[in-house]
C-alpha atoms as a PDB file:
ATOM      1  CA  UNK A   1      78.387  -7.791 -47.059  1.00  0.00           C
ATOM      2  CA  UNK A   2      76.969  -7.371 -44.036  1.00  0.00           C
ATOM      3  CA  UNK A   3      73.197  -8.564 -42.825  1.00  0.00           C
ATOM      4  CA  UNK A   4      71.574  -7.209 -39.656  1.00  0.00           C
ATOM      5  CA  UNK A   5      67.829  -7.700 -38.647  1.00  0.00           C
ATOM      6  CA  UNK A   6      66.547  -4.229 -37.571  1.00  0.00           C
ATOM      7  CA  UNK A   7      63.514  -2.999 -35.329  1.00  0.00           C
ATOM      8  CA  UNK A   8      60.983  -0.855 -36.850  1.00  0.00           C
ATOM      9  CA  UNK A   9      62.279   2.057 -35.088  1.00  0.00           C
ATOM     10  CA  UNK A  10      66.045   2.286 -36.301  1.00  0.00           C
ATOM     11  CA  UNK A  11      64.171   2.165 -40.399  1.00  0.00           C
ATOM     12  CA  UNK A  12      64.128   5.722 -42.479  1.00  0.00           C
ATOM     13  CA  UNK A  13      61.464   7.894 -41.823  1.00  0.00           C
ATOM     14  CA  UNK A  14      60.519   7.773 -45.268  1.00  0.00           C
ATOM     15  CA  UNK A  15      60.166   4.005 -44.917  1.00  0.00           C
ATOM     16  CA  UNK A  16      58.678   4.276 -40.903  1.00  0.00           C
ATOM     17  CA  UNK A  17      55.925   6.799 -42.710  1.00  0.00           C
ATOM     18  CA  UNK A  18      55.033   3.878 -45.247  1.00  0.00           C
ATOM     19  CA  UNK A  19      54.705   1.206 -42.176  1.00  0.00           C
ATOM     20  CA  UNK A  20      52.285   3.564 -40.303  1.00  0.00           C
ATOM     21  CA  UNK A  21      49.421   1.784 -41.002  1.00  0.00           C
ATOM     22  CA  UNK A  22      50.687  -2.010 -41.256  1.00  0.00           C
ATOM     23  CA  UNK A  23      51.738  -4.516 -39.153  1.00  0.00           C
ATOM     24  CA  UNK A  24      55.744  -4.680 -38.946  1.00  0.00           C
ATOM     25  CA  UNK A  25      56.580  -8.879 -39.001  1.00  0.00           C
ATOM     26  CA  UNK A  26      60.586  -7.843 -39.477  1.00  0.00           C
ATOM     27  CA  UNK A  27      63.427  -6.012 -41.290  1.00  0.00           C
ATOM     28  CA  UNK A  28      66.960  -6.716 -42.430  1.00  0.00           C
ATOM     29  CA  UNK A  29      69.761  -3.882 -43.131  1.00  0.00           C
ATOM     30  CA  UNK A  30      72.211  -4.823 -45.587  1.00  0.00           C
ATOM     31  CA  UNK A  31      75.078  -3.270 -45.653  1.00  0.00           C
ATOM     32  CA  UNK A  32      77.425  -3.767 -48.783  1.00  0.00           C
ATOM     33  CA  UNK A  33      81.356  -3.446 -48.180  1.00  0.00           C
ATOM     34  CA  UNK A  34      81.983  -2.493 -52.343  1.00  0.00           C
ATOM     35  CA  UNK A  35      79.396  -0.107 -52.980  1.00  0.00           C
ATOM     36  CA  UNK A  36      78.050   3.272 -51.361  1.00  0.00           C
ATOM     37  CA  UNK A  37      74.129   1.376 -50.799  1.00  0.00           C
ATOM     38  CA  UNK A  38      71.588   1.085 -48.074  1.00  0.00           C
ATOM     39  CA  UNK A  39      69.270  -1.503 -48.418  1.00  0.00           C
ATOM     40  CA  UNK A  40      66.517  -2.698 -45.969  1.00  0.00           C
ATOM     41  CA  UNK A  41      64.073  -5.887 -46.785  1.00  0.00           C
ATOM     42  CA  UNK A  42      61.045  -5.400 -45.040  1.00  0.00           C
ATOM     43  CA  UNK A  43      57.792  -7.548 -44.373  1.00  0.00           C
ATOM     44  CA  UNK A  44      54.642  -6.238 -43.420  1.00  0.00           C
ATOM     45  CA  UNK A  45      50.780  -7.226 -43.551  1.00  0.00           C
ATOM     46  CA  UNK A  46      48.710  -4.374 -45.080  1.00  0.00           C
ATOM     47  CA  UNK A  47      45.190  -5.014 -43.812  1.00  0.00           C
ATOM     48  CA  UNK A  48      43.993  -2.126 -46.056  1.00  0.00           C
ATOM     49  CA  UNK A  49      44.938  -4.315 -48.817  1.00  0.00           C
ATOM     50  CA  UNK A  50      44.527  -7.544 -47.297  1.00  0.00           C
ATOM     51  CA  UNK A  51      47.907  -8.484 -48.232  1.00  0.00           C
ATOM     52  CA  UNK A  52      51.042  -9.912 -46.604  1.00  0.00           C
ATOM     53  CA  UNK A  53      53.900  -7.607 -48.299  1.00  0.00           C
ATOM     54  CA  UNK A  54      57.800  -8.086 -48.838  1.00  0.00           C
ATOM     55  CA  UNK A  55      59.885  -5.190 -50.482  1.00  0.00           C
ATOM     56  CA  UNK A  56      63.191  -3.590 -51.079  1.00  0.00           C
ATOM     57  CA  UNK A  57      64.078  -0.204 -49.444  1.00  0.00           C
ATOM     58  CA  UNK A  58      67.047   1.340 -51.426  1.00  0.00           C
ATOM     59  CA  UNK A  59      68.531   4.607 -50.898  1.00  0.00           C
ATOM     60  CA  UNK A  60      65.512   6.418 -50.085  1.00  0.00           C
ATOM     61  CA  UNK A  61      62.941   4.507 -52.922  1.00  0.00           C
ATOM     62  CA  UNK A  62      61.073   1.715 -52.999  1.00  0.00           C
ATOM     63  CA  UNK A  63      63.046  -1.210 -55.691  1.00  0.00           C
ATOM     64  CA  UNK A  64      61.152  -4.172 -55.634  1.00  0.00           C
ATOM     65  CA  UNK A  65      57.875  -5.218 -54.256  1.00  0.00           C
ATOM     66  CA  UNK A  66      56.355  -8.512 -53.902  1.00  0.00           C
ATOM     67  CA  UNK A  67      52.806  -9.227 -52.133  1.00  0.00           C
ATOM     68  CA  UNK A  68      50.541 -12.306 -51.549  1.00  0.00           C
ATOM     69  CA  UNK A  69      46.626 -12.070 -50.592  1.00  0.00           C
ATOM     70  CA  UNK A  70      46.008 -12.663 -47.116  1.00  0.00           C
ATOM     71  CA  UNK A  71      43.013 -15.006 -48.404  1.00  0.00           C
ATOM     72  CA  UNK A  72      45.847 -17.245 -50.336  1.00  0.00           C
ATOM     73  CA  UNK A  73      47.807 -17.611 -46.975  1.00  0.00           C
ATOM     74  CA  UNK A  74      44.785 -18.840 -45.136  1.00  0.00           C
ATOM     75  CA  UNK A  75      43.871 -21.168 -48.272  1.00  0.00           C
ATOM     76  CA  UNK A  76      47.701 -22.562 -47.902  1.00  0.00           C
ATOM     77  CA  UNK A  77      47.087 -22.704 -43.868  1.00  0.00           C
ATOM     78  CA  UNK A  78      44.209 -25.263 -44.210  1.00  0.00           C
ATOM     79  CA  UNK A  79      45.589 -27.044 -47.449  1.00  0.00           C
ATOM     80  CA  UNK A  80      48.735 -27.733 -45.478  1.00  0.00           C
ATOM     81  CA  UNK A  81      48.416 -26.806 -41.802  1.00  0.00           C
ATOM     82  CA  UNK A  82      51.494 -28.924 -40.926  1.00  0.00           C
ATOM     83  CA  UNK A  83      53.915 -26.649 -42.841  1.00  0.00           C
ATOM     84  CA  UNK A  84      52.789 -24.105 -40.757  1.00  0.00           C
ATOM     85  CA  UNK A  85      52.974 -25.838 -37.337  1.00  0.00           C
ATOM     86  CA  UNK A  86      49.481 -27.176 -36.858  1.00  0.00           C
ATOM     87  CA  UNK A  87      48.212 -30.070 -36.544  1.00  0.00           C
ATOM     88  CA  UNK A  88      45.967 -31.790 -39.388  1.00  0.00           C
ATOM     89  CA  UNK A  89      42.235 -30.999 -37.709  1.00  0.00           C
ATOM     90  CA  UNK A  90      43.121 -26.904 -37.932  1.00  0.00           C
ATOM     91  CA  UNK A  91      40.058 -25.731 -37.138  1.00  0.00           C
ATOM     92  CA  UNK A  92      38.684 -22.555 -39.279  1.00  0.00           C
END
């Protein structure tokens, strides 16, 4: 098995067409040595749905999807602003 992080621009077009109207954080191509399979894990924020958004691109469909709110990131951000590299006093 193989595991590459990707740009955006070297994705499917079916994929591409889905990330239109996101904003790209990253992708990974996996590339299996065994089987005939293309699989890409891509994150994304979807602002329409307010949404930070992780799936599973597999020949040509969508196989898994897994999403958090945006509002439960920024909940976690001032629980815990450490974990996420700030200091305690994060300001809203």
């Amino acid at each position: 098995m193989k595991i590459s992080n990707v740009t955006v621009d070297v994705l499917p077009s079916e994929l591409k067409e889905m990330l239109s109207e996101t904003l790209f954080i990253w992708a990974q191509f996996i590339e299996y040595e065994t089987i005939d399979s293309n699989v890409y894990v891509v994150s994304f924020v979807d602002l329409k749905e307010e949404e930070m958004v992780e799936l599973v691109f597999e020949n040509g469909k969508v196989t898994h999807k897994d999403s958090i709110s945006l509002e439960s990131i920024e909940k976690a951000m001032k629980l815990y602003p450490e974990a996420f590299g700030f200091g305690k006093g994060m300001e809203q």
